[in-house]
Each structure stands twice: as C-alpha cells, then as structure tokens.
N, C-alpha and C. Protein backbone atom coordinates (compact mmCIF):
# COMPACT_ATOMS: atom_id res chain seq x y z
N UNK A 1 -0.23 4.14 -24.20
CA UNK A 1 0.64 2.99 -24.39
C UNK A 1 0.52 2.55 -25.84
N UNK A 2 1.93 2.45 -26.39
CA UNK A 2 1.84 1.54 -27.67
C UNK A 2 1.07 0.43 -28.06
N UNK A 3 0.55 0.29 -29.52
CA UNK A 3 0.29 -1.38 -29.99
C UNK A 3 1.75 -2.32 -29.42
N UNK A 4 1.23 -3.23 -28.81
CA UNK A 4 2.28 -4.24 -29.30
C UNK A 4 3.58 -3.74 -27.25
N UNK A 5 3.34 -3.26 -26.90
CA UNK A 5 3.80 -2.76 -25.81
C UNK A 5 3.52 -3.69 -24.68
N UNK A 6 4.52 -4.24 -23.94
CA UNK A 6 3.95 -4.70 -22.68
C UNK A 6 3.73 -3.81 -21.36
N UNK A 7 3.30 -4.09 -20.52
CA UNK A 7 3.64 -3.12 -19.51
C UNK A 7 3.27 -3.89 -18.12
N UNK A 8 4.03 -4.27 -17.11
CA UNK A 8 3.71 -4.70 -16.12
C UNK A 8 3.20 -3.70 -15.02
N UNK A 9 3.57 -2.77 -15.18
CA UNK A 9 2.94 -1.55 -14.35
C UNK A 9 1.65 -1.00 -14.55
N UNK A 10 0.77 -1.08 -12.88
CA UNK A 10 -0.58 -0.73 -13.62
C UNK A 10 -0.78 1.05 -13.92
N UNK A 11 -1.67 1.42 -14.85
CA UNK A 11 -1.64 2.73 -15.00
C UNK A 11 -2.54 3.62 -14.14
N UNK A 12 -2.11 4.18 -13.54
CA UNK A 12 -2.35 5.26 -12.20
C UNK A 12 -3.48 6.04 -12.37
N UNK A 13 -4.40 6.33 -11.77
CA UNK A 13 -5.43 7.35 -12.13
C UNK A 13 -4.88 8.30 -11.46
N UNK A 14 -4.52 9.77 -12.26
CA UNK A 14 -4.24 10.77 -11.18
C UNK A 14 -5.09 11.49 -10.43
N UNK A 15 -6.32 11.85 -10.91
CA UNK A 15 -6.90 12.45 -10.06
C UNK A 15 -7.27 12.07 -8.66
N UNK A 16 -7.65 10.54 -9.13
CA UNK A 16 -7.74 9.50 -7.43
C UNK A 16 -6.92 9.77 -6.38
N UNK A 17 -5.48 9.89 -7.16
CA UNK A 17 -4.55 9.76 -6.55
C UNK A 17 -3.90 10.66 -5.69
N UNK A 18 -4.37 11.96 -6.41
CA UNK A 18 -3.88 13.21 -6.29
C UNK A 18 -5.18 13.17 -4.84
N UNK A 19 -6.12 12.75 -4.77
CA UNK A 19 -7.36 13.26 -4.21
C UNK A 19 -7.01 12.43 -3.05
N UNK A 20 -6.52 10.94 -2.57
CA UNK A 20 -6.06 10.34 -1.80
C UNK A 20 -4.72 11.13 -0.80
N UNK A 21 -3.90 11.59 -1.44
CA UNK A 21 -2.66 11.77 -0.72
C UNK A 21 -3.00 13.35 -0.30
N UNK A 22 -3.70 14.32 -0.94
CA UNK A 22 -4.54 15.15 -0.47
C UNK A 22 -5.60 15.10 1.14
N UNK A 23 -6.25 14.53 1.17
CA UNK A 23 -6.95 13.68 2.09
C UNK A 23 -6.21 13.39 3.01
N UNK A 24 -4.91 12.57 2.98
CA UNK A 24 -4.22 11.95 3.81
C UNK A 24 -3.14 13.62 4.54
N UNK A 25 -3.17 14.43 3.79
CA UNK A 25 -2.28 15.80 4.27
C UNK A 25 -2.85 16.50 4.89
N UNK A 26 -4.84 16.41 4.64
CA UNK A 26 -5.64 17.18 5.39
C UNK A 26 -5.44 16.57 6.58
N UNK A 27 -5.26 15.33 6.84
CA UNK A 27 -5.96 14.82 7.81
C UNK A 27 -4.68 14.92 9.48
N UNK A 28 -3.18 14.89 8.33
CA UNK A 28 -1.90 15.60 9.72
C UNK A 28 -2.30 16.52 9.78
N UNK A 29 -2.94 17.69 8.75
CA UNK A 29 -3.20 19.10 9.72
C UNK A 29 -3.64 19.33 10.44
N UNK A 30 -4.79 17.96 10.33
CA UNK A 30 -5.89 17.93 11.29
C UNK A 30 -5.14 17.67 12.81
N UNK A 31 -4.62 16.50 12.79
CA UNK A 31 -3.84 16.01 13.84
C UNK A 31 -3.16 16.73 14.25
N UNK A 32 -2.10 17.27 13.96
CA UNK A 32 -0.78 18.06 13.97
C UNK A 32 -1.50 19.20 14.62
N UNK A 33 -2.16 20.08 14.23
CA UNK A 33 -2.43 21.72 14.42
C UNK A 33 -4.06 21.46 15.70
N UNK A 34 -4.99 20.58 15.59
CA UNK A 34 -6.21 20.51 16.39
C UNK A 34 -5.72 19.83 17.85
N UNK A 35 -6.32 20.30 18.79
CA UNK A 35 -5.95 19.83 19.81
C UNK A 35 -7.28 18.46 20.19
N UNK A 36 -6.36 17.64 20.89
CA UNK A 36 -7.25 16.58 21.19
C UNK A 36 -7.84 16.56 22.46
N UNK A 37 -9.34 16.88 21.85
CA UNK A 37 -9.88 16.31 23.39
C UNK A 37 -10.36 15.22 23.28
N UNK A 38 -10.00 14.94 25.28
CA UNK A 38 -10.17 13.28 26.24
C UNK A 38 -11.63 13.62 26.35
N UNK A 39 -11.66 11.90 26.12
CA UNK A 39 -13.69 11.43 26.52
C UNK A 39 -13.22 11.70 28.23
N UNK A 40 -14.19 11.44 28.84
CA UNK A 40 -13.94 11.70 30.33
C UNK A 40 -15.32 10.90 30.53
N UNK A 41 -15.38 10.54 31.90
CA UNK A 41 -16.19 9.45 31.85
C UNK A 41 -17.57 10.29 32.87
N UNK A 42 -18.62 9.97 32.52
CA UNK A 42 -20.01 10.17 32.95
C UNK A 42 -20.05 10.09 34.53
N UNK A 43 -20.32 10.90 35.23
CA UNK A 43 -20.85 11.05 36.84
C UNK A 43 -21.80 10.82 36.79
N UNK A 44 -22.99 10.77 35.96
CA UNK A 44 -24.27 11.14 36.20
C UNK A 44 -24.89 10.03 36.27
N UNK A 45 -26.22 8.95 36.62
CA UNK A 45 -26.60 8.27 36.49
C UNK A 45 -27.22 8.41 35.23
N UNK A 46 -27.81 7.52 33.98
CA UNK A 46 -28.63 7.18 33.78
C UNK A 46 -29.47 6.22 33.61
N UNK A 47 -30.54 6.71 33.42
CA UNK A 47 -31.82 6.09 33.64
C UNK A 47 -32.44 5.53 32.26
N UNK A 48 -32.03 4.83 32.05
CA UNK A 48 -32.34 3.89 30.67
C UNK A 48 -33.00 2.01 31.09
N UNK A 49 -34.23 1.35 30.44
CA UNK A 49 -34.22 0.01 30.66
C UNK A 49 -32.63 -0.35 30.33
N UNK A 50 -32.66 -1.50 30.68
CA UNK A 50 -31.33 -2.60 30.05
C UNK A 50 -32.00 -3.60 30.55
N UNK A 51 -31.54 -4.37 29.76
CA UNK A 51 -31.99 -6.04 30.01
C UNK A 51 -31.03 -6.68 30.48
N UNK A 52 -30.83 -7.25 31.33
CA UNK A 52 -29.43 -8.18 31.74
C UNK A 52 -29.81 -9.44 31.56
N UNK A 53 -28.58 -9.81 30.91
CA UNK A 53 -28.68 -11.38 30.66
C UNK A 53 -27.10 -11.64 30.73
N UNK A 54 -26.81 -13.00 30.59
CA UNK A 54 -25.65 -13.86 30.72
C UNK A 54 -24.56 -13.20 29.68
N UNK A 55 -24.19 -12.12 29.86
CA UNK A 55 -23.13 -11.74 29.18
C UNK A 55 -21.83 -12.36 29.01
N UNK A 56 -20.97 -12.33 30.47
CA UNK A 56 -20.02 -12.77 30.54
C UNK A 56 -18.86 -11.65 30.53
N UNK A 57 -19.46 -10.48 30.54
CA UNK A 57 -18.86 -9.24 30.04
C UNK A 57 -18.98 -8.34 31.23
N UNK A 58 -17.83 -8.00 31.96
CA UNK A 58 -17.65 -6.76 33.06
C UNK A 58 -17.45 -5.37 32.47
N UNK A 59 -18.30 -4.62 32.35
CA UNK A 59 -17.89 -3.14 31.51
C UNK A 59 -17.12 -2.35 32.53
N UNK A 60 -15.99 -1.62 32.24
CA UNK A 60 -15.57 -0.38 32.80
C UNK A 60 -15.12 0.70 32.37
N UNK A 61 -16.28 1.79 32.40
CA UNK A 61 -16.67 2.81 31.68
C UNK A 61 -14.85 3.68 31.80
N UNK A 62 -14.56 3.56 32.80
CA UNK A 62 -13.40 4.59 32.92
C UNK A 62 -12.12 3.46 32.38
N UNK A 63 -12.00 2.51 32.63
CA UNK A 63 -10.76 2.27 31.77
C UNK A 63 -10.65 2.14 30.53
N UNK A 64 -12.16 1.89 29.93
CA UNK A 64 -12.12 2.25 28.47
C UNK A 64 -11.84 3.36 27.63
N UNK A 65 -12.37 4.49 28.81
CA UNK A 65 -11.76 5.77 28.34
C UNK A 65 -10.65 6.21 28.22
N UNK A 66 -9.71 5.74 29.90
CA UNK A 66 -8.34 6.04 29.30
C UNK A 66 -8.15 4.96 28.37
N UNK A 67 -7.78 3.91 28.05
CA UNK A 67 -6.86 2.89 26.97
C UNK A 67 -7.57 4.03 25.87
N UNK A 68 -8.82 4.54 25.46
CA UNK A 68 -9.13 5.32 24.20
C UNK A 68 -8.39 6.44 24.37
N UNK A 69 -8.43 7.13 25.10
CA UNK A 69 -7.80 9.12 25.35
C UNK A 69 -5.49 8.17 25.42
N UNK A 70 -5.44 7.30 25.19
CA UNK A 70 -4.63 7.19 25.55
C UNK A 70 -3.97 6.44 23.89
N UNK A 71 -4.87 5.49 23.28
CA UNK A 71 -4.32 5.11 22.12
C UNK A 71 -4.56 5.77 21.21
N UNK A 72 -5.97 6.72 21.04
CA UNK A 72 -5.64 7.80 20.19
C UNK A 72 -5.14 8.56 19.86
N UNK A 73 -4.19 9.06 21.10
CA UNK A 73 -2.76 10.13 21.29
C UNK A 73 -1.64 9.48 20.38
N UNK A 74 -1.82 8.17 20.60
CA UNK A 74 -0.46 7.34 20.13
C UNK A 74 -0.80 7.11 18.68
N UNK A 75 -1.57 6.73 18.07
CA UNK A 75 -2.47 6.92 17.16
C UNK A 75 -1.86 7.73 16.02
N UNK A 76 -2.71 9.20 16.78
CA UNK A 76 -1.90 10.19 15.69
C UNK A 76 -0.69 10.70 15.84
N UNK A 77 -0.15 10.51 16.82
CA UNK A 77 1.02 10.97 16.93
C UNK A 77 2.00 10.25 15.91
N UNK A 78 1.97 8.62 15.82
CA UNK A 78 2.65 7.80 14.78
C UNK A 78 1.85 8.33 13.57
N UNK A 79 1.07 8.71 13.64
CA UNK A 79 0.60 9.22 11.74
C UNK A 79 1.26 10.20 11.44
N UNK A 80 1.84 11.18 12.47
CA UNK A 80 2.18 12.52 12.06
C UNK A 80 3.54 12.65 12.13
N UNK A 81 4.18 11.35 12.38
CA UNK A 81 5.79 11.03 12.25
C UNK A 81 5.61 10.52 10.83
N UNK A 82 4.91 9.47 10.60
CA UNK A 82 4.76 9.00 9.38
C UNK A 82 5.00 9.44 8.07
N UNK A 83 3.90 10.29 8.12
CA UNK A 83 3.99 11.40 7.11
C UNK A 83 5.49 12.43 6.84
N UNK A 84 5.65 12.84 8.33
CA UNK A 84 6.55 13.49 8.43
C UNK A 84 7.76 12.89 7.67
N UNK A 85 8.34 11.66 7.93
CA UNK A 85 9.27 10.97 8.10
C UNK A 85 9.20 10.81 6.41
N UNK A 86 7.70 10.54 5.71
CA UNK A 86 8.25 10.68 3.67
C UNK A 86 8.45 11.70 3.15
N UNK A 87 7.50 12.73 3.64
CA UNK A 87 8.09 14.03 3.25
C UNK A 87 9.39 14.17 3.56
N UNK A 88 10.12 14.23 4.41
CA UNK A 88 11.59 14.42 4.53
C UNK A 88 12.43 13.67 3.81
N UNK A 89 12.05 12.65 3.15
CA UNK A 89 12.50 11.60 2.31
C UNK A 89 12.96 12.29 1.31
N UNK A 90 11.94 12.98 1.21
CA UNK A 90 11.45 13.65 -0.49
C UNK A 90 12.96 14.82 -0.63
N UNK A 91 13.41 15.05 -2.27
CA UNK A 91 14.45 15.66 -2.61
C UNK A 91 13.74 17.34 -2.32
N UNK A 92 14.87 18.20 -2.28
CA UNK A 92 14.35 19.63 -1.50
C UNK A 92 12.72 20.32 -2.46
N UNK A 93 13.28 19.87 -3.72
CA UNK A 93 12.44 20.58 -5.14
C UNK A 93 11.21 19.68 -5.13
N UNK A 94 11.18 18.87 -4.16
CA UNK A 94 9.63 18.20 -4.23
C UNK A 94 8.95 17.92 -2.74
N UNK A 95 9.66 18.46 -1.93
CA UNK A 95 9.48 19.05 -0.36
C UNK A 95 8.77 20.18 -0.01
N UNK A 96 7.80 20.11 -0.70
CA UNK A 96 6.81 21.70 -0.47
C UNK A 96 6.42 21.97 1.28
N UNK A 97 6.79 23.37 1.36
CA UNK A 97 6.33 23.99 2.25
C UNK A 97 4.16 23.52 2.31
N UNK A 98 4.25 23.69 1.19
CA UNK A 98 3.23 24.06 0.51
C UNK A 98 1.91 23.82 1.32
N UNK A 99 2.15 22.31 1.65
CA UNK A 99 1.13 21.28 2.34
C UNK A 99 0.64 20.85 3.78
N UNK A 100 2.32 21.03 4.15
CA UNK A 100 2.20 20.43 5.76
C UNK A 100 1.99 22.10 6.76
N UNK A 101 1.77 23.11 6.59
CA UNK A 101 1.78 23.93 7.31
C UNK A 101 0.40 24.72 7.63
N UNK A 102 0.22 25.27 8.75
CA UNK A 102 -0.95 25.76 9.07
C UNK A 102 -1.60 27.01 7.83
N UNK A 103 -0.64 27.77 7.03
CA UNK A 103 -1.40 28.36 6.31
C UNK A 103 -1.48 27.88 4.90
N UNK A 104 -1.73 26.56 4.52
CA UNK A 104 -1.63 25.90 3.07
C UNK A 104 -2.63 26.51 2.60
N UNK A 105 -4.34 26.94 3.01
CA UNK A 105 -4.90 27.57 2.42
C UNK A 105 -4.68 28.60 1.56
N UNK A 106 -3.60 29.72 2.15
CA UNK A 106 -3.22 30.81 1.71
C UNK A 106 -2.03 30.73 0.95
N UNK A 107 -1.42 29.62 0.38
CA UNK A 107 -0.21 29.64 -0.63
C UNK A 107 -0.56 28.95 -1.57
N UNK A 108 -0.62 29.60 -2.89
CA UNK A 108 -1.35 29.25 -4.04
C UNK A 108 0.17 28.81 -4.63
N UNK A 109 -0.28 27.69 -5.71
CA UNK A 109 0.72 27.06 -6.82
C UNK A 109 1.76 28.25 -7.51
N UNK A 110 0.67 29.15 -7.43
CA UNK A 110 1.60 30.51 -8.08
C UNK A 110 2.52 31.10 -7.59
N UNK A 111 2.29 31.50 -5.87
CA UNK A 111 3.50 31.92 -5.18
C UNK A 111 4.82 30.52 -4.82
N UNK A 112 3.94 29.49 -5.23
CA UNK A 112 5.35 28.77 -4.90
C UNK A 112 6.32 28.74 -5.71
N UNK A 113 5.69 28.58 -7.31
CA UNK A 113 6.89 28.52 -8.23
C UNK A 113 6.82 30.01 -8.39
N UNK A 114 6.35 30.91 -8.17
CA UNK A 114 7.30 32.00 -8.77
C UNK A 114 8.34 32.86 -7.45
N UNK A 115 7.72 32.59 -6.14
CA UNK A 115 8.79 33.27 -5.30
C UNK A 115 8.82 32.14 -4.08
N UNK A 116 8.64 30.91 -4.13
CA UNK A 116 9.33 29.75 -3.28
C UNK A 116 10.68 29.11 -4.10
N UNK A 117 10.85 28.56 -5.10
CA UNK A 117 11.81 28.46 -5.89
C UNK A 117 12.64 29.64 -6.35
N UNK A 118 13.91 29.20 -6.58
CA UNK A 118 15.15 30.31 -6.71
C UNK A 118 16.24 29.85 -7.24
N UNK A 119 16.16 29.86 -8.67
CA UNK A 119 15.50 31.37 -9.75
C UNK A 119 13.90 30.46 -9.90
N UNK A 120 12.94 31.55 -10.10
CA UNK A 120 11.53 30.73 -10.20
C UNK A 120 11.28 30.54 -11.18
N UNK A 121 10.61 29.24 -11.67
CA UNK A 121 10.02 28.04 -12.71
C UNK A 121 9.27 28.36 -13.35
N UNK A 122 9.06 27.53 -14.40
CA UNK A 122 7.35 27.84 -15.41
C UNK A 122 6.58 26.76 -14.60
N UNK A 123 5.15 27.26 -14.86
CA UNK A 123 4.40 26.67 -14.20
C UNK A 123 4.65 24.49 -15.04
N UNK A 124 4.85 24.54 -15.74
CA UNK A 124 4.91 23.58 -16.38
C UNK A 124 5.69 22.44 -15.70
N UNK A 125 6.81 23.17 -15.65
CA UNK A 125 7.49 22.11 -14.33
C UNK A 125 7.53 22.33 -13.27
N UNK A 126 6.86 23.12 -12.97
CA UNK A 126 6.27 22.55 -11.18
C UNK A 126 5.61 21.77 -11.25
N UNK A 127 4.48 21.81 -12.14
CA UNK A 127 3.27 20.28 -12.68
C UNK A 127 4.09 19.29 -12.25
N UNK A 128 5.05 19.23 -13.11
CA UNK A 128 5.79 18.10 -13.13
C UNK A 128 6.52 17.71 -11.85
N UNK A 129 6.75 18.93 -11.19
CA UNK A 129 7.75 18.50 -9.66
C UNK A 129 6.69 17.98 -8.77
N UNK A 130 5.11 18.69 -8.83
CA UNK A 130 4.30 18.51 -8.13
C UNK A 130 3.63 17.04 -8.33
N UNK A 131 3.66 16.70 -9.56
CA UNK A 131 3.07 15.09 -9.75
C UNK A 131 3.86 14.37 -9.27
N UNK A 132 5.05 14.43 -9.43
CA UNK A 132 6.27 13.48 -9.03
C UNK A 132 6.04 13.15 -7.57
N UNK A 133 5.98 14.34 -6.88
CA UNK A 133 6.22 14.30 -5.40
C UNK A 133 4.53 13.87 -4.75
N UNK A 134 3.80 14.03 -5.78
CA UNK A 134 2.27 13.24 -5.17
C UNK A 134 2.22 12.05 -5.95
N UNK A 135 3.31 11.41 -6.41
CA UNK A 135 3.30 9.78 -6.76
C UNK A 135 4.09 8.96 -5.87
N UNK A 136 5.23 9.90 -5.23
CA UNK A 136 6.32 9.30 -4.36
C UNK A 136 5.44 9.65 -2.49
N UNK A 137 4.57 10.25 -2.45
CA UNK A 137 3.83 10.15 -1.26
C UNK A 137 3.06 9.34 -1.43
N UNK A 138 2.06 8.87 -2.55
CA UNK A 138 1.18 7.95 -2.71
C UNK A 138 1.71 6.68 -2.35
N UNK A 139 2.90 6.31 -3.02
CA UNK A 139 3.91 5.02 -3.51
C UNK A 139 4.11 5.18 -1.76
N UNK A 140 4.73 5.62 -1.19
CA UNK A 140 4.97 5.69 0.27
C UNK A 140 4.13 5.13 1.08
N UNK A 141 2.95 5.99 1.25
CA UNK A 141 2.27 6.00 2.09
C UNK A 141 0.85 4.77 1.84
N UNK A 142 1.18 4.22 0.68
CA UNK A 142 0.47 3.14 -0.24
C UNK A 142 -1.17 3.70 -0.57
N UNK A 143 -1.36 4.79 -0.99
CA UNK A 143 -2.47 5.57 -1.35
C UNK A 143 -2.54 4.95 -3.16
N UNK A 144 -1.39 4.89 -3.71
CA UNK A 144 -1.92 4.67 -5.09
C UNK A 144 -2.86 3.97 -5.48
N UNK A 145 -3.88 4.67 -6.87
CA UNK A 145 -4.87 4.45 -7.16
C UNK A 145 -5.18 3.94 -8.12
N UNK A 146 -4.58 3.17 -8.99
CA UNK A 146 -4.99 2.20 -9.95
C UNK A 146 -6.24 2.47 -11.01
N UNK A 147 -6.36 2.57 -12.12
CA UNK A 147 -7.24 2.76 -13.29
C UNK A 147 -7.60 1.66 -13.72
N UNK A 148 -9.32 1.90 -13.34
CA UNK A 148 -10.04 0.63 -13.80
C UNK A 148 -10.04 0.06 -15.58
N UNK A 149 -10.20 -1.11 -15.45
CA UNK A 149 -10.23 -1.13 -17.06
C UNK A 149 -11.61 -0.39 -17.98
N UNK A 150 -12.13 -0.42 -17.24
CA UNK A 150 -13.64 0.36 -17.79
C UNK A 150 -13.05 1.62 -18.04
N UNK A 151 -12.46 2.13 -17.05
CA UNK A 151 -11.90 3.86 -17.47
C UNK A 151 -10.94 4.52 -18.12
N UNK A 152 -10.60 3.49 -18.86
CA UNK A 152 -9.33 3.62 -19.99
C UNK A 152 -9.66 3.77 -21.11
C-alpha cells in the first residue's frame, strides 16, 4: 500500500486463508465420500460407583443417540449443500474439478492448467484464477483471514 493511501479493506493473509478454505474442502470430502456411522446404544450393564444426588435430570441413553445419529446426518448433509451451493456460484474458470472430488490427491496444479483448461494456461494465471476462487470461497463461506498488524 501507498504513503498517503487510505484503505478501508483489511489486508488478507493468504496463506491463512488459503489454509482455512483448504480445511473446510477436506472436511466435505470427509463428509461427502466417508460413510457415517450411528452410536447405538449399550446392552451391557455397567458396573461403575455413581453417586446419586438431586439432579433433577432423567437420562435417556437411547434417545440421545438417535436426536445425535440423527442431527449429525442433517448436520453434514447442510455442510455439503453449502459448499456445494458456492462452488457452483463460482464462474466455470474458477470451478475446479480440482477439489471437491474423490481423487484431488492425484490431480496436480499441472494437469489442470495444462490439460483441464482449453487451450491450456501459463501457470501464472492459474495462480491467479486459483487465488481468486480461494478468496471468493473464503468471502462465502466467511473463512477470511485477516493480517495482524504485527505481521505486516
């Protein structure tokens, strides 16, 4: 930023940022592709002291389980629309295959811009398509990461 420059916008740390909305893509794969297993509730007795005192509190081991096996479904399922629903937002050239699919491990930056794009790019502006589109998921999904004044 210039002497003498105002700027009401705060300045972004990218790596944070990049490392946030990252995180947040691992975590639909997680959802999306892992299957969920239900708690199921204990047959067995055990044999533990407990102290009883004036609680006021009726526990029930099995309806806690379903309302849990039941809001965690709902849970991720709205996370994985979520996501879904900015990515699709996103213009085609910043809509990567890249991220949301079971083999992201195996598609490097390289095969995207040189044989996912058509005619294929310099790596230079994919940088650029690729920052864009991990500022407009951040900005979305409210991941942005803000630069401390110490780190400037």
């Amino acid at each position: 930023m210039r002497v003498g420059q105002l700027s009401f916008l705060p300045e972004i740390d990218r790596k944070l940022t990049q490392a946030a909305v990252e995180d947040a893509l691992e975590k639909y794969r997680m959802y999306k592709f892992l299957t969920y297993e239900e708690r199921e509730a204990s047959t067995t007795a055990g044999y533990n002291e407990r102290f009883h005192g004036p609680t006021n509190v009726t526990s029930d081991q099995t309806a806690d389980i379903a309302i849990h096996n039941v809001d965690a479904q709902v849970q991720r399922k709205r996370y994985c629309e979520r996501i879904e629903r900015v990515v699709y937002r996103m213009p085609r050239m910043e809509r990567e295959e890249r991220y949301l699919t079971k083999e992201h491990d195996y598609i490097t930056d390289y095969n995207v811009y040189n044989h996912v794009f058509q005619p294929p790019i310099s790596e230079g502006k994919y940088s650029k398509i690729r920052w864009k589109a991990f500022y407009k998921l951040a900005a979305d999904l409210y991941l942005l990461v803000e630069k401390d004044e110490t780190n400037r």
